[in-house]
Protein backbone atom coordinates (compact mmCIF):
# COMPACT_ATOMS: atom_id res chain seq x y z
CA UNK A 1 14.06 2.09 18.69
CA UNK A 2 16.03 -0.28 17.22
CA UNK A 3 15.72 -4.11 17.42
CA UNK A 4 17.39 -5.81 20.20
CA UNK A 5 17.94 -10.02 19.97
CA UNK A 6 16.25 -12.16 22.94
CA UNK A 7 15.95 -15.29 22.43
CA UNK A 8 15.79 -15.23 19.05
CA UNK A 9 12.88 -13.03 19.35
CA UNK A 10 13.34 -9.29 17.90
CA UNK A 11 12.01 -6.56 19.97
CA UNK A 12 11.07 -2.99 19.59
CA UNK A 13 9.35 0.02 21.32
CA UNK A 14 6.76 2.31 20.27
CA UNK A 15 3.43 2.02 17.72
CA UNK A 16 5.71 3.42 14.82
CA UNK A 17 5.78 1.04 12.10
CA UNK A 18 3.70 -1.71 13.18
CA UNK A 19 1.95 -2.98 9.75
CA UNK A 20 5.52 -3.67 8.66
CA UNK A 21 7.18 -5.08 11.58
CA UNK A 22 4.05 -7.81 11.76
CA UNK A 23 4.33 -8.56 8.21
CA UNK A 24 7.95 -8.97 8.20
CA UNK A 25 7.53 -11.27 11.33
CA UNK A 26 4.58 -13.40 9.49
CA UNK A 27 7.57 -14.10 6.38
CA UNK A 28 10.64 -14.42 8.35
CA UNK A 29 8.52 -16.65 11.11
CA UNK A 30 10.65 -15.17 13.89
CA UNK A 31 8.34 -13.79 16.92
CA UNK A 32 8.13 -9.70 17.80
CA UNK A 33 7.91 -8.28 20.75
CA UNK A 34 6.73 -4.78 20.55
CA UNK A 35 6.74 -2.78 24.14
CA UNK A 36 5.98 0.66 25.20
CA UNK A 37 3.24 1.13 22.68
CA UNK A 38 1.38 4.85 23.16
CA UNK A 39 2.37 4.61 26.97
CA UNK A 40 2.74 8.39 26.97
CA UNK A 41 -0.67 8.91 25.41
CA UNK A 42 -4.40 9.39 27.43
CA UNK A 43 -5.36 6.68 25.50
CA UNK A 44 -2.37 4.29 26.12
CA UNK A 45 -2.01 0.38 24.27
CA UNK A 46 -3.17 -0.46 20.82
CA UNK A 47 -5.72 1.41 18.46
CA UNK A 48 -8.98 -0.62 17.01
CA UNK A 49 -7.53 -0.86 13.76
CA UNK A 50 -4.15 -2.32 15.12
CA UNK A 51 -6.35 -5.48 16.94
CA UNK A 52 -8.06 -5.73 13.82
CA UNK A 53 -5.02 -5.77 11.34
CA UNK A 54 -3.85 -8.58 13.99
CA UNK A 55 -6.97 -10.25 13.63
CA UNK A 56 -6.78 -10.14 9.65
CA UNK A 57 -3.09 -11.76 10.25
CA UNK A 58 -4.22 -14.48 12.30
CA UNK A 59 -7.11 -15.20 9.89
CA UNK A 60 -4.50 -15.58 6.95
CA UNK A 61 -2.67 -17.90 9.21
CA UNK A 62 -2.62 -21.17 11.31
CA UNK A 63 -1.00 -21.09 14.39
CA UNK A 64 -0.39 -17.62 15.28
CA UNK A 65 -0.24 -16.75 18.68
CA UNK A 66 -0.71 -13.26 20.02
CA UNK A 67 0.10 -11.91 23.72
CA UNK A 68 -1.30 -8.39 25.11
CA UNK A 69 -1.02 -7.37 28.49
CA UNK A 70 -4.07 -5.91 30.19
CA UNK A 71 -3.15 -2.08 28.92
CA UNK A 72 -2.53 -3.08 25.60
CA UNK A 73 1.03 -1.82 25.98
CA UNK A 74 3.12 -4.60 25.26
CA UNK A 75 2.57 -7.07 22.24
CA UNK A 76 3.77 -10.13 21.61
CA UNK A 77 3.41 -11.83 17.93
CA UNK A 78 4.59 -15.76 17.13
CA UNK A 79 3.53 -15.63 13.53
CA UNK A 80 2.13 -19.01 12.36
CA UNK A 81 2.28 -20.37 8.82
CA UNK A 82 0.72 -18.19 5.64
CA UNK A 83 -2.59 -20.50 4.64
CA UNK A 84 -4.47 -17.93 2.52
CA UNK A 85 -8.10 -19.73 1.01
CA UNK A 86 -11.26 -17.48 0.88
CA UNK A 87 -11.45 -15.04 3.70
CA UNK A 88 -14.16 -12.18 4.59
CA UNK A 89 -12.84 -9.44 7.00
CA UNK A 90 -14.72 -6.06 8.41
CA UNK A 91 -12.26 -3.78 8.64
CA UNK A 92 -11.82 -0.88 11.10
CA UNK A 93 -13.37 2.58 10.35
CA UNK A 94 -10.47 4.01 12.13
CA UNK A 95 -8.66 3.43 8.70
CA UNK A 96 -9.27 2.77 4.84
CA UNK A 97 -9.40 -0.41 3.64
CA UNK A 98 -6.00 0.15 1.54
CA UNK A 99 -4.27 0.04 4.96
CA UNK A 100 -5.26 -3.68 5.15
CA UNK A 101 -4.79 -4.35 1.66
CA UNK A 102 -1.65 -3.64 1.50
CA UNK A 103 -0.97 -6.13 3.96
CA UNK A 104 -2.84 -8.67 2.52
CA UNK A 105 -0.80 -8.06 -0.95
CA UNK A 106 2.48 -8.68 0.22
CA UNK A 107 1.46 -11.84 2.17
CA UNK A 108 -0.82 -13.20 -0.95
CA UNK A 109 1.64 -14.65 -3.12
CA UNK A 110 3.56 -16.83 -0.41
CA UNK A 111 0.30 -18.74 1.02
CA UNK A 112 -0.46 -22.13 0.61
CA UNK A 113 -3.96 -21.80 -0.69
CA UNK A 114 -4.69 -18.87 -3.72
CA UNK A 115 -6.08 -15.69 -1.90
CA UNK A 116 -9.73 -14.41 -2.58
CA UNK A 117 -10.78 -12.22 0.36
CA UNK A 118 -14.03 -9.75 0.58
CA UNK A 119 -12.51 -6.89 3.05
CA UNK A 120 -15.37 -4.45 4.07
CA UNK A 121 -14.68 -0.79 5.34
CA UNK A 122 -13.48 2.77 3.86
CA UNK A 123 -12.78 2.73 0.65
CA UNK A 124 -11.01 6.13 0.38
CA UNK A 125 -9.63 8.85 2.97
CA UNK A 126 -6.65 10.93 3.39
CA UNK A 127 -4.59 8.52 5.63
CA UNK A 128 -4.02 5.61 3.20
CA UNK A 129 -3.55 4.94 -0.30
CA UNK A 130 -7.20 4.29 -1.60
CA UNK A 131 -8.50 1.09 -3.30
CA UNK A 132 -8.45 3.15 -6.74
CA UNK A 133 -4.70 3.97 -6.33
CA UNK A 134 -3.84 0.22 -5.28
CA UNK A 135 -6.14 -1.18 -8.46
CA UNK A 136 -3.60 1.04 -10.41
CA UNK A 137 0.06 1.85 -8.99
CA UNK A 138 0.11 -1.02 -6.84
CA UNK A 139 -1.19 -3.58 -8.27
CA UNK A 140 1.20 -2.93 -10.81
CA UNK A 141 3.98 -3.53 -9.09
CA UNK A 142 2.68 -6.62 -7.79
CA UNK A 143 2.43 -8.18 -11.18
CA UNK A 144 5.77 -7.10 -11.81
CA UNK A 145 7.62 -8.32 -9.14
CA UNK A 146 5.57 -11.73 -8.54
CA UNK A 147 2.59 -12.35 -10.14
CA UNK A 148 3.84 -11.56 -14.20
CA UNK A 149 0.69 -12.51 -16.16
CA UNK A 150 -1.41 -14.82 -13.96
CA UNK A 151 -4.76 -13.89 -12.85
CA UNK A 152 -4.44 -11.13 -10.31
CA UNK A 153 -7.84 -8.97 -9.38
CA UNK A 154 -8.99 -5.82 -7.31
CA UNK A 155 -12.89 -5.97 -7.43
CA UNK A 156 -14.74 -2.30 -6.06
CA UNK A 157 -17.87 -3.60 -5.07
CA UNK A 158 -19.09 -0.76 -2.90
CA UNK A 159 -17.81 2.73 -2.13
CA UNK A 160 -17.73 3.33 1.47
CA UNK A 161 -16.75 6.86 3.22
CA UNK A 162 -15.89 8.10 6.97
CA UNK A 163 -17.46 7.64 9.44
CA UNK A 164 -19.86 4.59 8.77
CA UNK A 165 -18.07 3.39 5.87
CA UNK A 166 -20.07 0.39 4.22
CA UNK A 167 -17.80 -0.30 1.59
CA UNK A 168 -16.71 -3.78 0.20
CA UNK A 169 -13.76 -4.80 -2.64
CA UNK A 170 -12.86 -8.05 -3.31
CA UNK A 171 -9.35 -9.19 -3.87
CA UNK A 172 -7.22 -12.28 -6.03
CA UNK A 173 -4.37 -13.39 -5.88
CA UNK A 174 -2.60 -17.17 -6.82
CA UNK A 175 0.23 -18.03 -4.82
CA UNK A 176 3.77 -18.29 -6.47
CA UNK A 177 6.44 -20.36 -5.81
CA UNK A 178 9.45 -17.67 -6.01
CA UNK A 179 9.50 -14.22 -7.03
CA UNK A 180 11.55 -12.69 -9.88
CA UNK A 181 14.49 -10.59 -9.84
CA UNK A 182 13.97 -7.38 -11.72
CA UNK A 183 16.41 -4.61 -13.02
CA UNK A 184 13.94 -1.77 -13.83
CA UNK A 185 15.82 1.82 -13.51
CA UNK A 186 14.06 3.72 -16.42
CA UNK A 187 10.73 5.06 -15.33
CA UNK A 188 9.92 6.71 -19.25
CA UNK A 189 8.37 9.55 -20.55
CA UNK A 190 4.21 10.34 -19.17
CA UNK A 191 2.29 9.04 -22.42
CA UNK A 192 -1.51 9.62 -20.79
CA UNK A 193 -3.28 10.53 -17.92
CA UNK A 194 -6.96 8.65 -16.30
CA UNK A 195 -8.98 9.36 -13.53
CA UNK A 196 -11.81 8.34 -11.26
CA UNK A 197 -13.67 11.05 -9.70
CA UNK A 198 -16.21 9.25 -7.23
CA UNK A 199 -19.35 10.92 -5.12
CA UNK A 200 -20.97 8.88 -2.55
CA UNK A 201 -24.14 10.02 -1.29
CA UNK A 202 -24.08 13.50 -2.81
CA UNK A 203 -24.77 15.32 -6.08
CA UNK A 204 -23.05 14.01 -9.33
CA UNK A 205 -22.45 17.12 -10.15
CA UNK A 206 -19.68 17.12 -7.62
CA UNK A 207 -17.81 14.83 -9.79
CA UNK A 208 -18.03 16.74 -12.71
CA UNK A 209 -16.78 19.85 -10.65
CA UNK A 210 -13.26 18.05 -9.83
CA UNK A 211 -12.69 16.43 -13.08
CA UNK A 212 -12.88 20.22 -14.71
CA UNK A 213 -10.58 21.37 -11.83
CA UNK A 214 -8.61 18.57 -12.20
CA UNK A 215 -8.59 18.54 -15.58
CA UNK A 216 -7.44 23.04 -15.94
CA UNK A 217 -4.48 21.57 -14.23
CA UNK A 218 -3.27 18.89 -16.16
CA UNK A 219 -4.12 20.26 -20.05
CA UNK A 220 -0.96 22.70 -19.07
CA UNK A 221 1.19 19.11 -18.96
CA UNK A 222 -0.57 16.54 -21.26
CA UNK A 223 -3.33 16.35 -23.87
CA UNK A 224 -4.56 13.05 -23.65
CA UNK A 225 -6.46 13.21 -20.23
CA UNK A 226 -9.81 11.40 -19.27
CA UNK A 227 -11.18 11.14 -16.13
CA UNK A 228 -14.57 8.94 -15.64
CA UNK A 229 -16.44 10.08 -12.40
CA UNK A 230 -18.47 7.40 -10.45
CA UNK A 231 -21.79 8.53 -9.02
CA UNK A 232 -22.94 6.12 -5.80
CA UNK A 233 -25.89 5.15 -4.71
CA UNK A 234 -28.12 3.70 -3.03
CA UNK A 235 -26.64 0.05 -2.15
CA UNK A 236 -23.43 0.96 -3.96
CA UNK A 237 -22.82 4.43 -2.10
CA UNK A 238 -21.77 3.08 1.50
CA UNK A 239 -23.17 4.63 4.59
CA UNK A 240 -21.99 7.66 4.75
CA UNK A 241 -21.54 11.14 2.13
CA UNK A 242 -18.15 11.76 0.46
CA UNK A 243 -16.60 12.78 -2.66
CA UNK A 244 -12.87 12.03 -3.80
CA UNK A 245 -10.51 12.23 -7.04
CA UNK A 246 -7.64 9.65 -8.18
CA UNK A 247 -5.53 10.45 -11.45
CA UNK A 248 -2.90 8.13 -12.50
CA UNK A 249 -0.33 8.77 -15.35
CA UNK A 250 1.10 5.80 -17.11
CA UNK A 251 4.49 5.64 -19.03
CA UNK A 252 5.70 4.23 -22.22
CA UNK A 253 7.95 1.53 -19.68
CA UNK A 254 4.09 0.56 -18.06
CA UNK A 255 5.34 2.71 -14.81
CA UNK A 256 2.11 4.33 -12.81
CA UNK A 257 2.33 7.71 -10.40
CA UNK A 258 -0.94 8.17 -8.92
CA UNK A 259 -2.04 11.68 -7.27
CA UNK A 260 -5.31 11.74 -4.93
CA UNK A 261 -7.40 13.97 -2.44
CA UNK A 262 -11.16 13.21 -0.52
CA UNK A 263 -13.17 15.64 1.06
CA UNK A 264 -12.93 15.75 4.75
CA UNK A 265 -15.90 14.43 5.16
CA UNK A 266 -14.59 11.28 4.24
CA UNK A 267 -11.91 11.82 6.96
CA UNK A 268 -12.84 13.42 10.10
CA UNK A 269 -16.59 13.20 9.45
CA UNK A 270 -17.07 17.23 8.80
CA UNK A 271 -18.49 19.72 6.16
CA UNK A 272 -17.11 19.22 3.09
CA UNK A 273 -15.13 21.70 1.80
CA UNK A 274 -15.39 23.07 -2.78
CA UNK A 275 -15.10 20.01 -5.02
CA UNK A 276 -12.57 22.27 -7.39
CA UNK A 277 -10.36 22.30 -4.59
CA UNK A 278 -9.87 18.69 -4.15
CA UNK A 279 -9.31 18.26 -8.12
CA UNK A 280 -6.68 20.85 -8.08
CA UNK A 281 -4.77 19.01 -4.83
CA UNK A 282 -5.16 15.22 -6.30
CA UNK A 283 -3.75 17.37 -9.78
CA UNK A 284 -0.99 18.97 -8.49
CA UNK A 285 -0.07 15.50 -6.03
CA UNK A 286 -0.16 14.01 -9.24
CA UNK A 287 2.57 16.17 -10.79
CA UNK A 288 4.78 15.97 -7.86
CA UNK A 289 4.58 12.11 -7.96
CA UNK A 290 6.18 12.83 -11.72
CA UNK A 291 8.38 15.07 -10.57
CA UNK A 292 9.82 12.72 -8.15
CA UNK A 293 9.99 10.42 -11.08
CA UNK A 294 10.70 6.91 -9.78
CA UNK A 295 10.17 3.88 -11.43
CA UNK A 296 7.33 2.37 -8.25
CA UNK A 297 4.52 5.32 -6.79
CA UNK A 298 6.23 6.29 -3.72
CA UNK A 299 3.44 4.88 -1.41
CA UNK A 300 4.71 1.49 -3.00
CA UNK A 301 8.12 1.70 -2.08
CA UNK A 302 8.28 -0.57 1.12
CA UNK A 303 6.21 -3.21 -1.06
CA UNK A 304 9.00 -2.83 -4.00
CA UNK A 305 11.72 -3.25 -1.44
CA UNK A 306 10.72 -6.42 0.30
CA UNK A 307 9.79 -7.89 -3.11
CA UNK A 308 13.26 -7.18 -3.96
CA UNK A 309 14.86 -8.65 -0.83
CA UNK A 310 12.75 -11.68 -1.18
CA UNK A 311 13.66 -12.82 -4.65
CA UNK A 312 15.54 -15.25 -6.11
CA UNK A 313 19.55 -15.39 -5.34
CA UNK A 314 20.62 -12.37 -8.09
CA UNK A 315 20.48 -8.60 -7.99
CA UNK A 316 17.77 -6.52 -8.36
CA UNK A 317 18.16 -2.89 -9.13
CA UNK A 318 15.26 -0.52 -8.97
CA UNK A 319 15.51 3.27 -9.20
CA UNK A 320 12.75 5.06 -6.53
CA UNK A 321 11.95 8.74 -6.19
CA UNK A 322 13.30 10.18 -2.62
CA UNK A 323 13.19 7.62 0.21
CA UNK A 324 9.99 8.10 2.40
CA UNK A 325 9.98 7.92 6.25
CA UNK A 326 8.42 4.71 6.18
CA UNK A 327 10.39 3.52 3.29
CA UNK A 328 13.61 4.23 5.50
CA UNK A 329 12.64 2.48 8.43
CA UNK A 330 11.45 -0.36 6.22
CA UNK A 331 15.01 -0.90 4.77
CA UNK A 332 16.48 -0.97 9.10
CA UNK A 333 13.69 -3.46 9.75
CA UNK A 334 14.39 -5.68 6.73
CA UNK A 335 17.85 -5.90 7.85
CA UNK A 336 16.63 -7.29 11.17
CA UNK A 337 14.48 -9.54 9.61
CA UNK A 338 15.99 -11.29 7.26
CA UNK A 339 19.65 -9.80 7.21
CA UNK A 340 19.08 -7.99 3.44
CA UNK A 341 21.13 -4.96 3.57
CA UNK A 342 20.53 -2.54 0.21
CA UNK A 343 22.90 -0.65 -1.70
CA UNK A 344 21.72 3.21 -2.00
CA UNK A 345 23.40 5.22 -4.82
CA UNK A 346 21.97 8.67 -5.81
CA UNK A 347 20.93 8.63 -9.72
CA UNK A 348 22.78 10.29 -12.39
CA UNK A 349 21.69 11.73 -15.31
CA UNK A 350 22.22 9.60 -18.72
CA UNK A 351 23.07 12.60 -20.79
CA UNK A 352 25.54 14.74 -18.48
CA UNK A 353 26.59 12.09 -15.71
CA UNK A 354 25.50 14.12 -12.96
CA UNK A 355 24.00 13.29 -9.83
CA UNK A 356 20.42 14.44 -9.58
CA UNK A 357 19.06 14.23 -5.69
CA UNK A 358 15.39 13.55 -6.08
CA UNK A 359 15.98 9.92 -7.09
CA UNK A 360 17.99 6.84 -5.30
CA UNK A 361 19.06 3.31 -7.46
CA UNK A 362 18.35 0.82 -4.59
CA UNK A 363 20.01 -2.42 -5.04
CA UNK A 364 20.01 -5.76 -3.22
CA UNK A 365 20.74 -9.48 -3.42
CA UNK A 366 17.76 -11.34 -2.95
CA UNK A 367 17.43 -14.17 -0.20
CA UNK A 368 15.57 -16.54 -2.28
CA UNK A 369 12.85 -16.74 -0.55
CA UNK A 370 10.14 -19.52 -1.64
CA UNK A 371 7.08 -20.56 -0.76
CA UNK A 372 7.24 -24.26 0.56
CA UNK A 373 3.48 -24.78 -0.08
CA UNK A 374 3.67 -24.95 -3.70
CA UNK A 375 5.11 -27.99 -5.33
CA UNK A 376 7.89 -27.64 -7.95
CA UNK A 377 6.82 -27.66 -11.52
């Protein structure tokens, strides 16, 4: 539904979108009111992991004040201002830990105290990018959009899978006064492939199994391929058994696509299905990320955009691979938000001038955005 004015506080219906709408409330400091949330559902009002992405946002903050009415239906968020400092947060098993982290990455930069936070939970599962995919592909575009070459860090401490999880990773980020405008519309050519083939609690011969699967994929595309595998343990292995593959390609212009699969046991808590199976699926999600050929990995692309939106008073022009559902919305809510509307032009080929249709050139004028907790140098 689309955002109605009350007040000067925005409004909105439905669960749809929720991460986003908080963080983008938490920047702009104007209150949310989010209604009508899973009314329709046997299980109406907000999910665990919802009240404890909440809970991370009020931790990260000072002086945010949340409303829920006895269902759990209706939500109302005054966001308070970003503080940051060294935080520890358990985070639901409903969801991985990258669905946190992600919030906790675009917030980082604009606190008043440099982020170091220990967030405890699933470390990889179908429904969000995992921490391996974030280390690589996203924080990469976090350095490039804000952070340049100061100290940024994704720690893996433990490995946790579904259900019990038990893992840990321990993020770092500074905080920066303004962010940079960047003009980044060549993705280049795939120069080498790595991987990370983990097993938690199960044979390491399981790892070995999906880096040759993995691997009989990717030969057909690029020589230079290595793929470590990661056999947990013990204190290291997390609570539960699980096995999962992420492959990243870099190019020659420092662009990463990332491709990556988990057993379902690290999902939905059932048998496991063949390791060669999930090698060939994080292979061939690997080669569609390339395909799509943007210049961000396409789980990134919400991150890219409000990095764009929020920098300094110039254009920024980054080319992206076709516009995710979440990406789409993204670009409506920012315009709520903070009033950034994007330009989106289809890409055209260099050599013959014609349009090709899997990629999009957004463009945007930043707001100049700056973070009043750090002094001028």
């Amino acid at each position: 539904m689309p955002a109605q004015k009350k007040s000067n506080v925005l409004s909105y219906e439905g669960c749809n979108y929720l991460k986003y709408r908080l963080l983008l409330s938490t920047l702009s400091g104007k209150p949310v009111r989010i209604e009508d949330i899973r009314t329709n559902h046997d299980d109406p009002g907000l999910k665990e992991y919802e009240v404890s992405l909440i809970r991370l946002l009020d931790r990260l903050t000072n002086g945010t004040r949340v409303e829920l009415n006895e269902t759990g239906t209706s939500l109302f968020y005054s966001p308070g201002l970003l503080v940051g400092g060294e935080l520890e947060h358990e985070c639901s098993l409903q969801r991985g830990i990258g669905y946190y982290l992600e919030a906790v990455m675009a917030l980082a930069p604009f606190c008043k105290k440099p982020v170091e936070i220990k967030l405890r939970g699933i470390t990889n599962n179908s429904l969000d990018p995992s921490v391996d995919r974030i280390k690589t592909a996203g924080l990469s575009v976090l350095k490039r959009f804000v952070i340049g070459e100061q100290d940024v860090e994704l720690v893996i401490k433990k490995r946790g899978a579904a259900p019990l999880g038990g893992g840990e990773v321990l993020f770092k980020c500074p905080i920066k006064q303004s962010l940079k405008t960047v003009q980044f519309q060549n993705s280049g050519m795939v120069k080498r492939i790595r991987g990370l083939a983990c097993s938690i609690r199960v044979s390491p011969a399981i790892a070995n199994r999906m880096v040759e699967s993995a691997k009989g994929v990717l030969l057909n595309f690029l020589p230079d391929i290595y793929i470590h595998t990661d056999h947990c343990r013990g204190g290291t292995g997390g609570k539960s058994p699980g096995f999962g593959i992420t492959i990243t390609a870099e190019t020659t212009n420092g662009v990463f696509f990332s491709g990556e699969a988990c057993s379902p046991l690290m999902t939905t808590g059932s048998l496991p299905c063949v390791p060669e199976d999930i090698g060939t699926e994080a292979a061939h999600k690997l080669l569609d990320e390339i395909y799509r050929n943007g210049c961000v990995d396409s789980p990134f692309q919400s991150m890219t955009a409000l990095f764009m939106a929020l920098g300094k008073k110039d254009v920024s022009k980054v080319l992206v691979g076709p516009l995710t559902p979440t990406m789409i919305q993204f670009l409506r809510d920012l315009k709520d938000f903070f009033g950034v509307v994007f330009k989106l032009e289809p890409a055209k080929d260099e050599e013959d001038d014609e349009i090709t249709l899997e990629q999009v050139l957004l463009t945007c004028v930043g707001i100049g955005y700056t973070n009043l907790s750090k002094k001028h140098l």
